[in-house]
N, C-alpha and C. Protein backbone atom coordinates (compact mmCIF):
# COMPACT_ATOMS: atom_id res chain seq x y z
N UNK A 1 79.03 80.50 -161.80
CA UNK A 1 78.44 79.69 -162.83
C UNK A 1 77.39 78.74 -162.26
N UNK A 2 77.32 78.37 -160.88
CA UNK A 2 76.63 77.35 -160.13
C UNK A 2 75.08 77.97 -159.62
N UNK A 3 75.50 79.16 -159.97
CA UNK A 3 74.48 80.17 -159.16
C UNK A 3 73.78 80.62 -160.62
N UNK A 4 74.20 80.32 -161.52
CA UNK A 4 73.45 80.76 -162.58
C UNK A 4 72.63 79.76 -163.03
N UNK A 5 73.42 78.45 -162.90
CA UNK A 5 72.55 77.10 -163.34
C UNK A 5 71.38 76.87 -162.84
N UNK A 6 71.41 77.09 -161.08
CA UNK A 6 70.34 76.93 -159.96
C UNK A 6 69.38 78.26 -160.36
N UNK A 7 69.41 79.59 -160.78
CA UNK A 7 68.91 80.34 -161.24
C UNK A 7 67.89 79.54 -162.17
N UNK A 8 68.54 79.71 -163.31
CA UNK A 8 68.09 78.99 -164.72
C UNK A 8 66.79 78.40 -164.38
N UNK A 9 67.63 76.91 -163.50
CA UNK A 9 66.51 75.92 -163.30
C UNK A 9 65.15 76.59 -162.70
N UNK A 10 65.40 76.92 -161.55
CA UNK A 10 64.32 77.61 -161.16
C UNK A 10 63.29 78.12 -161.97
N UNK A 11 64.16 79.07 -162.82
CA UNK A 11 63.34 79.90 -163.56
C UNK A 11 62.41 78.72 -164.39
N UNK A 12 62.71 78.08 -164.86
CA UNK A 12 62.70 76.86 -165.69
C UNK A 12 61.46 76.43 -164.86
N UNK A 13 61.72 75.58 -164.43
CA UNK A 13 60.68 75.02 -162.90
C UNK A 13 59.42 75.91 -162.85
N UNK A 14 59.64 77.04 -162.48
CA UNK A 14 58.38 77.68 -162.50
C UNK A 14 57.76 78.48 -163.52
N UNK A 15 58.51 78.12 -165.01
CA UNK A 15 57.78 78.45 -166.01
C UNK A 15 56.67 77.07 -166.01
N UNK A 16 57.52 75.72 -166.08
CA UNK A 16 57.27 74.81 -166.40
C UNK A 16 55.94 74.55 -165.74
N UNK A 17 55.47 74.85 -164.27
CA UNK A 17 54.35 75.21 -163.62
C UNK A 17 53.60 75.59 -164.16
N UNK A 18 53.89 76.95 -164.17
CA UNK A 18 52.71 77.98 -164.94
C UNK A 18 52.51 77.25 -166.00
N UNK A 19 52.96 76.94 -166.79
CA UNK A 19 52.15 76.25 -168.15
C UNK A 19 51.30 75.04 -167.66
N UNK A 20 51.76 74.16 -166.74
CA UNK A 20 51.12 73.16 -166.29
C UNK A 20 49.78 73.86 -165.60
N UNK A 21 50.02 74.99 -165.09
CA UNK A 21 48.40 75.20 -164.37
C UNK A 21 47.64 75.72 -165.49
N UNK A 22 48.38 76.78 -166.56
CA UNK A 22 47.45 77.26 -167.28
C UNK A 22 46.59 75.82 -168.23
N UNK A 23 47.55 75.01 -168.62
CA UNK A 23 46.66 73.95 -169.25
C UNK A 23 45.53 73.45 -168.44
N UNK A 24 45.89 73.10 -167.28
CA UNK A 24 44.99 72.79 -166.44
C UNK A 24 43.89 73.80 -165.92
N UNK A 25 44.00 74.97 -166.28
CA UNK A 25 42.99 75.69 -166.10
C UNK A 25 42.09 75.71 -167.36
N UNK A 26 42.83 75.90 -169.28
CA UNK A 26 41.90 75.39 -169.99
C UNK A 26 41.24 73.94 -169.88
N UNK A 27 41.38 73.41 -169.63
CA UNK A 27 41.06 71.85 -169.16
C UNK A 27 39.52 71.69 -168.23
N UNK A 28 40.27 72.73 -167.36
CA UNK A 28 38.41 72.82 -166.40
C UNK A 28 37.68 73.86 -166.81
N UNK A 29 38.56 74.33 -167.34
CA UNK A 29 37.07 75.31 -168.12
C UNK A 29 36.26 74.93 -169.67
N UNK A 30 37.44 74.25 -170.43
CA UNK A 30 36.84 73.34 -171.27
C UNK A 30 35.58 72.44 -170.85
N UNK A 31 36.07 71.77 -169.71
CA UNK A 31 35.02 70.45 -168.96
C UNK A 31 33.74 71.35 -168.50
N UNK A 32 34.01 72.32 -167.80
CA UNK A 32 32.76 73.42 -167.19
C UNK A 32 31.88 74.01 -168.59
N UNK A 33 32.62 74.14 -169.35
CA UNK A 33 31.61 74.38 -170.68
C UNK A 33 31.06 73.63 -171.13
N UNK A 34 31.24 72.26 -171.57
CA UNK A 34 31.32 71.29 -171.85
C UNK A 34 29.69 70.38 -170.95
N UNK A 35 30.02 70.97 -169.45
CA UNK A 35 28.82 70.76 -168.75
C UNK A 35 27.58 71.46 -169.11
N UNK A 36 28.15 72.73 -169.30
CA UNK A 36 27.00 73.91 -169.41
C UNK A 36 26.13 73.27 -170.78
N UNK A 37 26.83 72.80 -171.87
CA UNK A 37 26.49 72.38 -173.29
C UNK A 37 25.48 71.12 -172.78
N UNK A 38 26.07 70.56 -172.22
CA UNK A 38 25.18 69.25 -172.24
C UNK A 38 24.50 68.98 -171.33
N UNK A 39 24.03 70.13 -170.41
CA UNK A 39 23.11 70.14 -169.39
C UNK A 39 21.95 71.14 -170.69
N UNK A 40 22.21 71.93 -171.53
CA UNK A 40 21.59 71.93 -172.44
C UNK A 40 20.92 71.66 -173.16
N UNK A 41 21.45 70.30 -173.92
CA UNK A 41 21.35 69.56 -174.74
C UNK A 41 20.05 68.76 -173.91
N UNK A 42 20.29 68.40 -172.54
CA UNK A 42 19.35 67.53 -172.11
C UNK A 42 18.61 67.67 -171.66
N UNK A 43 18.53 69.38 -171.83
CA UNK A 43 16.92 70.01 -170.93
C UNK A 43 16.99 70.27 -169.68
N UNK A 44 18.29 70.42 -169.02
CA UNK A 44 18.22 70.68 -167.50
C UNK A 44 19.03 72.06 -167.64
N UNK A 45 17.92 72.81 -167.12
CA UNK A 45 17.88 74.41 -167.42
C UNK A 45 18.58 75.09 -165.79
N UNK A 46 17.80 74.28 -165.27
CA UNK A 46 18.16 74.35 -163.60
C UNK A 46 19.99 73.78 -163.26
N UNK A 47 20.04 73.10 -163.79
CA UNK A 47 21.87 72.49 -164.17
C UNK A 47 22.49 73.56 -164.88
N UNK A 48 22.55 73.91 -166.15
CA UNK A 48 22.61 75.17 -166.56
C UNK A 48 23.01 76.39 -165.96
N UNK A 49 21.96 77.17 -165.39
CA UNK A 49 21.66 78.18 -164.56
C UNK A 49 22.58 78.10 -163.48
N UNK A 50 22.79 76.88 -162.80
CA UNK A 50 23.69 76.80 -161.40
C UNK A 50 24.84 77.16 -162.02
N UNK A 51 25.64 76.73 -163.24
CA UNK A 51 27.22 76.62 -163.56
C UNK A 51 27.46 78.66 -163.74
N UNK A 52 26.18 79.73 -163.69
CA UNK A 52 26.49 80.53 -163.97
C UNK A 52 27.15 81.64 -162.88
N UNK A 53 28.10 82.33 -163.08
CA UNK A 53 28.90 83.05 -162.12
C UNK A 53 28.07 83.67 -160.96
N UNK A 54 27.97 83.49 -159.68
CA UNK A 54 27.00 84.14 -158.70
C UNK A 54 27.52 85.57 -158.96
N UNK A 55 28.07 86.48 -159.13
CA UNK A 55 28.66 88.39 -159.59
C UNK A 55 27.52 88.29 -160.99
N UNK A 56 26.99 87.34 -161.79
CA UNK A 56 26.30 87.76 -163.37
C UNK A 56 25.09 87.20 -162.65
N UNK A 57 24.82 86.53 -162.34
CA UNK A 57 23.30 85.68 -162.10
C UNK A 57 22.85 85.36 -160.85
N UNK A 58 22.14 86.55 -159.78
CA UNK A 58 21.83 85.98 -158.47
C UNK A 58 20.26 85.34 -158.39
N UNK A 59 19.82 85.17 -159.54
CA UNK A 59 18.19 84.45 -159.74
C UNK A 59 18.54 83.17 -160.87
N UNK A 60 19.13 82.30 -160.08
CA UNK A 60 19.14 80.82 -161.31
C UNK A 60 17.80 80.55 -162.01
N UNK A 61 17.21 80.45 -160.72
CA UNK A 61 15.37 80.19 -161.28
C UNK A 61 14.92 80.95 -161.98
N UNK A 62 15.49 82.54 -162.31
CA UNK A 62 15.47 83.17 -163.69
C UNK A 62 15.88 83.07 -165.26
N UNK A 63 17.24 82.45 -164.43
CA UNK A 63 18.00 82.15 -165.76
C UNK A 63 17.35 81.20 -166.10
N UNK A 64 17.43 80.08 -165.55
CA UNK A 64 16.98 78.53 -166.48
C UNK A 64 15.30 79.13 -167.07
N UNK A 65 14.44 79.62 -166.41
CA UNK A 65 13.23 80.20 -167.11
C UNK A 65 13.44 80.80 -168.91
N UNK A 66 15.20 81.85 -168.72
CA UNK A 66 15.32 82.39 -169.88
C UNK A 66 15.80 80.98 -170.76
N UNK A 67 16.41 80.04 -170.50
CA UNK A 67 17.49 78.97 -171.38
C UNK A 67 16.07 78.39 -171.39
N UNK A 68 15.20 77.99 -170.55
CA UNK A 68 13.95 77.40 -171.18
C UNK A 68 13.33 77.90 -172.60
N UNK A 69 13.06 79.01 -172.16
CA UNK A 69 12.16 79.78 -173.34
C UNK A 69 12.97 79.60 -174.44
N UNK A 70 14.40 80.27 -174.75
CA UNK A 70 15.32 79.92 -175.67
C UNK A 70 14.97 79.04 -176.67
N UNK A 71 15.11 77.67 -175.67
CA UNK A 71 15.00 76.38 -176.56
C UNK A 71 13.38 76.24 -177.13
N UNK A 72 12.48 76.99 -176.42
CA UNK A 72 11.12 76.56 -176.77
C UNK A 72 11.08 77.70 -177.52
N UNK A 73 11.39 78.69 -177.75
CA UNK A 73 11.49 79.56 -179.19
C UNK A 73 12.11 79.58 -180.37
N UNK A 74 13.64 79.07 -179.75
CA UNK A 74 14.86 79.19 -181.25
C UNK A 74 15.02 77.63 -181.17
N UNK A 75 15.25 76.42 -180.17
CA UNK A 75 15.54 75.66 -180.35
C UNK A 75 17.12 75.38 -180.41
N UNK A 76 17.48 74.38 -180.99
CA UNK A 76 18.92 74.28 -181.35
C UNK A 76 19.77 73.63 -180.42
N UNK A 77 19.43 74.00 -178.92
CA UNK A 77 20.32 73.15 -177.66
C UNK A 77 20.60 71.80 -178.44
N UNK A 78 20.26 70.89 -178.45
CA UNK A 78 20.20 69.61 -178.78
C UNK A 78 21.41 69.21 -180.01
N UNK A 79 21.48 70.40 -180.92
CA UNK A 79 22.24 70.07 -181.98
C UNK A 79 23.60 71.12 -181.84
N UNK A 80 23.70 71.51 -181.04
CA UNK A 80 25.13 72.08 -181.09
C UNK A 80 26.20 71.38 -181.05
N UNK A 81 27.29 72.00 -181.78
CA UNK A 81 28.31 71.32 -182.00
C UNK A 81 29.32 72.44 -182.05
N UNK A 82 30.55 72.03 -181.42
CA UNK A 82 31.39 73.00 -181.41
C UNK A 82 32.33 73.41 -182.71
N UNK A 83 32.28 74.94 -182.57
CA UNK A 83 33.30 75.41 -183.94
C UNK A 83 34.67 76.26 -183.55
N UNK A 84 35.48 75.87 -184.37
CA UNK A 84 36.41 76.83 -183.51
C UNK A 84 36.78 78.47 -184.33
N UNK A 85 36.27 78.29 -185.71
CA UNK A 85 36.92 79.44 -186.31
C UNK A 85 35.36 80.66 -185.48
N UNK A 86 36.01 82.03 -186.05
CA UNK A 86 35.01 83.06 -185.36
C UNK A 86 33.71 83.60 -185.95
N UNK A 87 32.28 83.89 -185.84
CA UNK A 87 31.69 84.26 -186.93
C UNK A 87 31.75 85.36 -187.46
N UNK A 88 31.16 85.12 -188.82
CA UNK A 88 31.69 85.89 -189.93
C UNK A 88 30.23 86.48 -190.04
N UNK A 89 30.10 87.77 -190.80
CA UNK A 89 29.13 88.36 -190.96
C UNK A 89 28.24 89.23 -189.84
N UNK A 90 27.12 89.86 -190.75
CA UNK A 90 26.44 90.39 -189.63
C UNK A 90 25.51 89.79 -189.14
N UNK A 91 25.30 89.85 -187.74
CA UNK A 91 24.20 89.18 -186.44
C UNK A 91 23.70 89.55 -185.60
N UNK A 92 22.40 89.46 -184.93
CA UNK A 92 22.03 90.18 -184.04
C UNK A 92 21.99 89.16 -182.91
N UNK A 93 22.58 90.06 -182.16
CA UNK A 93 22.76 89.10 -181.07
C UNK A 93 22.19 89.51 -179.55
N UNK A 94 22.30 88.06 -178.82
CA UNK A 94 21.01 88.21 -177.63
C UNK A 94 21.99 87.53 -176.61
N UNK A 95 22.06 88.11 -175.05
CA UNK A 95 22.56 87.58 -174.32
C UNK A 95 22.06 87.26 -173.08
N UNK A 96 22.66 86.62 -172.53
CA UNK A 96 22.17 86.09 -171.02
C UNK A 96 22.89 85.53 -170.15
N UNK A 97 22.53 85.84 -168.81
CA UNK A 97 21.85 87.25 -168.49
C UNK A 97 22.60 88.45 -168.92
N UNK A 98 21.53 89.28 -169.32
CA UNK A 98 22.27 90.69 -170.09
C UNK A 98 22.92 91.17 -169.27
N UNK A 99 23.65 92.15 -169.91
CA UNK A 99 24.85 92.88 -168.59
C UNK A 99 24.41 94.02 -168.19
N UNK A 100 24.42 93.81 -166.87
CA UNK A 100 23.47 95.35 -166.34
C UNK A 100 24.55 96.31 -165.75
N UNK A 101 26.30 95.17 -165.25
CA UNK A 101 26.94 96.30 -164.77
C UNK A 101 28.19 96.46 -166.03
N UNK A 102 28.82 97.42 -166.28
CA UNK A 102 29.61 98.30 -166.93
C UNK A 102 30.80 96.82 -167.04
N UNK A 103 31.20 96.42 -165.73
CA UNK A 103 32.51 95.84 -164.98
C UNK A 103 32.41 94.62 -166.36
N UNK A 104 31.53 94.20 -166.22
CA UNK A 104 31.46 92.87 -167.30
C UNK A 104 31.81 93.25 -169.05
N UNK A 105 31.94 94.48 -169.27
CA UNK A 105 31.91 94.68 -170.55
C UNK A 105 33.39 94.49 -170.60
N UNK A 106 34.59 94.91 -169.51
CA UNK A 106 35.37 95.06 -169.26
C UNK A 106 36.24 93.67 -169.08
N UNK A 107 35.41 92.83 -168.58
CA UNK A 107 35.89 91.50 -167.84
C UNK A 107 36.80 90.28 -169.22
N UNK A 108 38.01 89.96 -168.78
CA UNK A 108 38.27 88.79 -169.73
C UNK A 108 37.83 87.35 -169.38
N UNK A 109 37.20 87.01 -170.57
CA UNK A 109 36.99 85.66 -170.38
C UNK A 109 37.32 84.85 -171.69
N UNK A 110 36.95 83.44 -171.39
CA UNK A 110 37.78 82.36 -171.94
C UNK A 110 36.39 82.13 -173.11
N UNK A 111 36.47 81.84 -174.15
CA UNK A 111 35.13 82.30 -175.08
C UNK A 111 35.41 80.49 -175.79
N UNK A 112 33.89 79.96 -175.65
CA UNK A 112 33.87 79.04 -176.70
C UNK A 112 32.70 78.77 -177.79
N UNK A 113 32.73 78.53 -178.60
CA UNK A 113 31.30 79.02 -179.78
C UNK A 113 31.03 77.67 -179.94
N UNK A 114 30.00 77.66 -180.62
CA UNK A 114 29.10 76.59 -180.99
C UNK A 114 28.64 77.11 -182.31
N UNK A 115 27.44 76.07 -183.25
CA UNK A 115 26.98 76.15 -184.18
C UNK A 115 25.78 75.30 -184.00
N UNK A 116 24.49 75.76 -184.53
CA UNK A 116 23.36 74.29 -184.68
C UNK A 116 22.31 75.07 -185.65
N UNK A 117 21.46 73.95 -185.58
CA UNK A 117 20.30 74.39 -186.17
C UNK A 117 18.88 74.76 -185.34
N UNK A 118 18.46 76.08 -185.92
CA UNK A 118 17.55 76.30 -184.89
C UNK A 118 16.08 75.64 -185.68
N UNK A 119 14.73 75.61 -184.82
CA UNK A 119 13.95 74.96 -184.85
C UNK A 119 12.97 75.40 -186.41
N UNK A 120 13.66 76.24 -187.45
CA UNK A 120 13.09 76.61 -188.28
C UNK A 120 13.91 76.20 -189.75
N UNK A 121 14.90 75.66 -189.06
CA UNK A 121 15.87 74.93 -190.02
C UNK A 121 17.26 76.64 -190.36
N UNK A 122 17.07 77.53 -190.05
CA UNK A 122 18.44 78.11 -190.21
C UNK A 122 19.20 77.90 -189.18
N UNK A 123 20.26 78.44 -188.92
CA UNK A 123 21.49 78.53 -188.22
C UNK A 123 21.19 79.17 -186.94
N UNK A 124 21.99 78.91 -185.60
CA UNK A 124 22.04 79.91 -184.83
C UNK A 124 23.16 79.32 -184.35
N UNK A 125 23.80 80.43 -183.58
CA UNK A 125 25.01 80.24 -183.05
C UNK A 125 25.25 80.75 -181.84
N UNK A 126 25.98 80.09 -180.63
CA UNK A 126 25.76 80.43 -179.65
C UNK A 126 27.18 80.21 -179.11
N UNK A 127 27.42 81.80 -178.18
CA UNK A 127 28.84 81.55 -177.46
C UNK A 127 28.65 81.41 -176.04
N UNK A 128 29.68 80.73 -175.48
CA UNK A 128 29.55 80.30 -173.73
C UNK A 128 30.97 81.38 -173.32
N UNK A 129 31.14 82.34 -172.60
CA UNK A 129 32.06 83.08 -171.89
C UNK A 129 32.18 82.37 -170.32
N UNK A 130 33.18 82.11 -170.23
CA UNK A 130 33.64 81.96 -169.05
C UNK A 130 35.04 82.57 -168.15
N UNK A 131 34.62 82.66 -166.96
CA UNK A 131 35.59 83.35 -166.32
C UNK A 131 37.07 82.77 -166.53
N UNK A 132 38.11 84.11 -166.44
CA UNK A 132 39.33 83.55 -166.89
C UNK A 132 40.55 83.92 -165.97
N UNK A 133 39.41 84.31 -164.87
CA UNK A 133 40.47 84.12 -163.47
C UNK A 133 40.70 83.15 -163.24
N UNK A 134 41.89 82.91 -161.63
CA UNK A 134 42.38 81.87 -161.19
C UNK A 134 41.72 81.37 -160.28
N UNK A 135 40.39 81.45 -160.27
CA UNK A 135 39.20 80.85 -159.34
C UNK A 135 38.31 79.88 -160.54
N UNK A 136 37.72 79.18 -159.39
CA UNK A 136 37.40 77.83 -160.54
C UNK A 136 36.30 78.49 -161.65
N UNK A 137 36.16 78.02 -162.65
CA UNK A 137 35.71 78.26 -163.92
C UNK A 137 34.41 78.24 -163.89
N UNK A 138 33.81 79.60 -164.37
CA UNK A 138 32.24 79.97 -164.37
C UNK A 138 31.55 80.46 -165.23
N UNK A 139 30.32 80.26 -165.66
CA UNK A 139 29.84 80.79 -167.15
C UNK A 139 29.40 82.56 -166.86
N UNK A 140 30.11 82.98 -167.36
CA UNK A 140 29.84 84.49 -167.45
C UNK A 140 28.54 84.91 -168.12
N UNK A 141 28.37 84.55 -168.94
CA UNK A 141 26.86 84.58 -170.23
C UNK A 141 27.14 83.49 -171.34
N UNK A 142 25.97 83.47 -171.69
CA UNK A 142 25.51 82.48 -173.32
C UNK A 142 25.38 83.76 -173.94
N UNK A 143 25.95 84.13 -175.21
CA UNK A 143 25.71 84.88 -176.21
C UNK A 143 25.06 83.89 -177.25
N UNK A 144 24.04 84.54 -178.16
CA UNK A 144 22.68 83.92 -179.22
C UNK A 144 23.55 84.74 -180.43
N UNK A 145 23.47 84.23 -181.36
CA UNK A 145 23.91 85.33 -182.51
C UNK A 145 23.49 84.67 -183.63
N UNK A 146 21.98 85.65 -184.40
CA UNK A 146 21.24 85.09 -185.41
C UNK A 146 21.88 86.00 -186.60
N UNK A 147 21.95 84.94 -187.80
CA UNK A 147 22.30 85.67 -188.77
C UNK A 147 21.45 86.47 -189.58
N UNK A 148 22.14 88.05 -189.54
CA UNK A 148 21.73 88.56 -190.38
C UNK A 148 21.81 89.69 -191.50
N UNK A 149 22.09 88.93 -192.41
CA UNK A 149 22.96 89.04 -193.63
C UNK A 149 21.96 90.46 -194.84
N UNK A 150 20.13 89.94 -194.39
CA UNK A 150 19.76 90.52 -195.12
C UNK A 150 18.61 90.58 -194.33
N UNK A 151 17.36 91.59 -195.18
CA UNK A 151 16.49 91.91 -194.15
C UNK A 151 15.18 90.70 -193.68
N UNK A 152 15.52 89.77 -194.42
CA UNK A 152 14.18 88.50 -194.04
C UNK A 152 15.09 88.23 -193.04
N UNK A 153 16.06 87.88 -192.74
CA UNK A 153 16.87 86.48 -191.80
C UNK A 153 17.15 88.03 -190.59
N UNK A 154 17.09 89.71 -190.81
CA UNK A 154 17.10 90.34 -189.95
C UNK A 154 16.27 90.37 -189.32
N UNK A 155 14.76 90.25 -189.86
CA UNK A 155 13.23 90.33 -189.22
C UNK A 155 13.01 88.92 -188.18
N UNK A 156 13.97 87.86 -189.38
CA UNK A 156 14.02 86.54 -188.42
C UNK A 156 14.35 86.65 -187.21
N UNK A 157 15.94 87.53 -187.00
CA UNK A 157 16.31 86.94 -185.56
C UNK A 157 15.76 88.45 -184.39
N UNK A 158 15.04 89.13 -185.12
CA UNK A 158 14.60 90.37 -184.36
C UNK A 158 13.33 89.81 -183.41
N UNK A 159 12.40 89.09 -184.60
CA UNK A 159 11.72 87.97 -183.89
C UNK A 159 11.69 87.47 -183.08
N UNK A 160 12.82 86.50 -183.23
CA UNK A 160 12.82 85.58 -182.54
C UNK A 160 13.94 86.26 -180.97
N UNK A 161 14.30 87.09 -181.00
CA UNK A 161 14.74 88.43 -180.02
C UNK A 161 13.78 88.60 -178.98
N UNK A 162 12.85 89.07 -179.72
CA UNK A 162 12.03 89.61 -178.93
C UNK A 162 11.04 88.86 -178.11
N UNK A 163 10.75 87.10 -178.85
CA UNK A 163 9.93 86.71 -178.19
C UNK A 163 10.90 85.82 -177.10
N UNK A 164 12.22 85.83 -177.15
CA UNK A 164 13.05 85.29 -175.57
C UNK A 164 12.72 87.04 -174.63
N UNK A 165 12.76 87.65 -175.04
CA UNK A 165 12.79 88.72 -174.28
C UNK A 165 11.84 88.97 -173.25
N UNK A 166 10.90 88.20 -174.08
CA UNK A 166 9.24 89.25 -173.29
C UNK A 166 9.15 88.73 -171.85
């Protein structure tokens, strides 16, 4: 019976852990997003770009070039605000940096969305993926996702697609 108690506990003990690290792992990855957002918000593209996983992004000075253009095309950094439910409808969506290997389509990560207004007064919405291993917390990609419900707001975000693209 003594050997079952000391069992128990144990078991106990190192559940009680694991939950303590997993919180603490949403916690820094919350805060690491949280950076990524408001290095955003304030125009530091180069801040940005660094928080992104070295395996997705070995040209920062590329990326922040793309999160530049972004904001100087769609706008919106500035006014995001976080949402928690998922979006609804259809969207075309734009990512970065795009995924060139297979492995990432595959990869789990820890997903947090946003909502704002882009510089034309509609919506855009933008998700931050981050890594959801047990290594410290890294932005996998920014997903863009313009709504489009019908074919003006489709031409809209095809647009505005193409001119982050070029």
């Amino acid at each position: 019976m003594r050997f079952r108690s000391a069992t128990f506990g144990a078991i106990a003990l190192c559940a009680s852990l694991a939950s303590h690290a997993n919180a603490t792992d949403d916690a820094s990855r919350a805060a690491v997003a949280g950076q990524f957002v408001a290095a955003l918000r304030h125009q530091h593209f180069q801040e940005a770009a660094v928080l992104f996983s070295p395996e997705v992004t070995k040209d920062t000075a590329a990326t922040a070039q793309t999160l530049k253009r972004i904001d100087d095309t769609v706008g919106g950094f500035s006014t995001m605000q976080q949402m928690a439910r998922t979006l609804e409808g259809k969207t075309i969506r734009l990512q970065v940096p795009p995924r060139k290997n297979v492995l990432f389509g595959v990869q789990k990560s820890v997903q947090f969305r946003y909502a704002s207004t882009a510089r034309d007064g509609k919506p855009v919405y933008y998700e931050v993926d981050l890594t959801a291993d047990d290594k410290p917390p890294r932005v996998l990609w920014l997903g863009l996702h313009f709504p489009a419900a019908d074919a003006q707001s489709a031409q809209r975000a095809n647009r505005l697609v193409a001119a982050i693209a070029r």
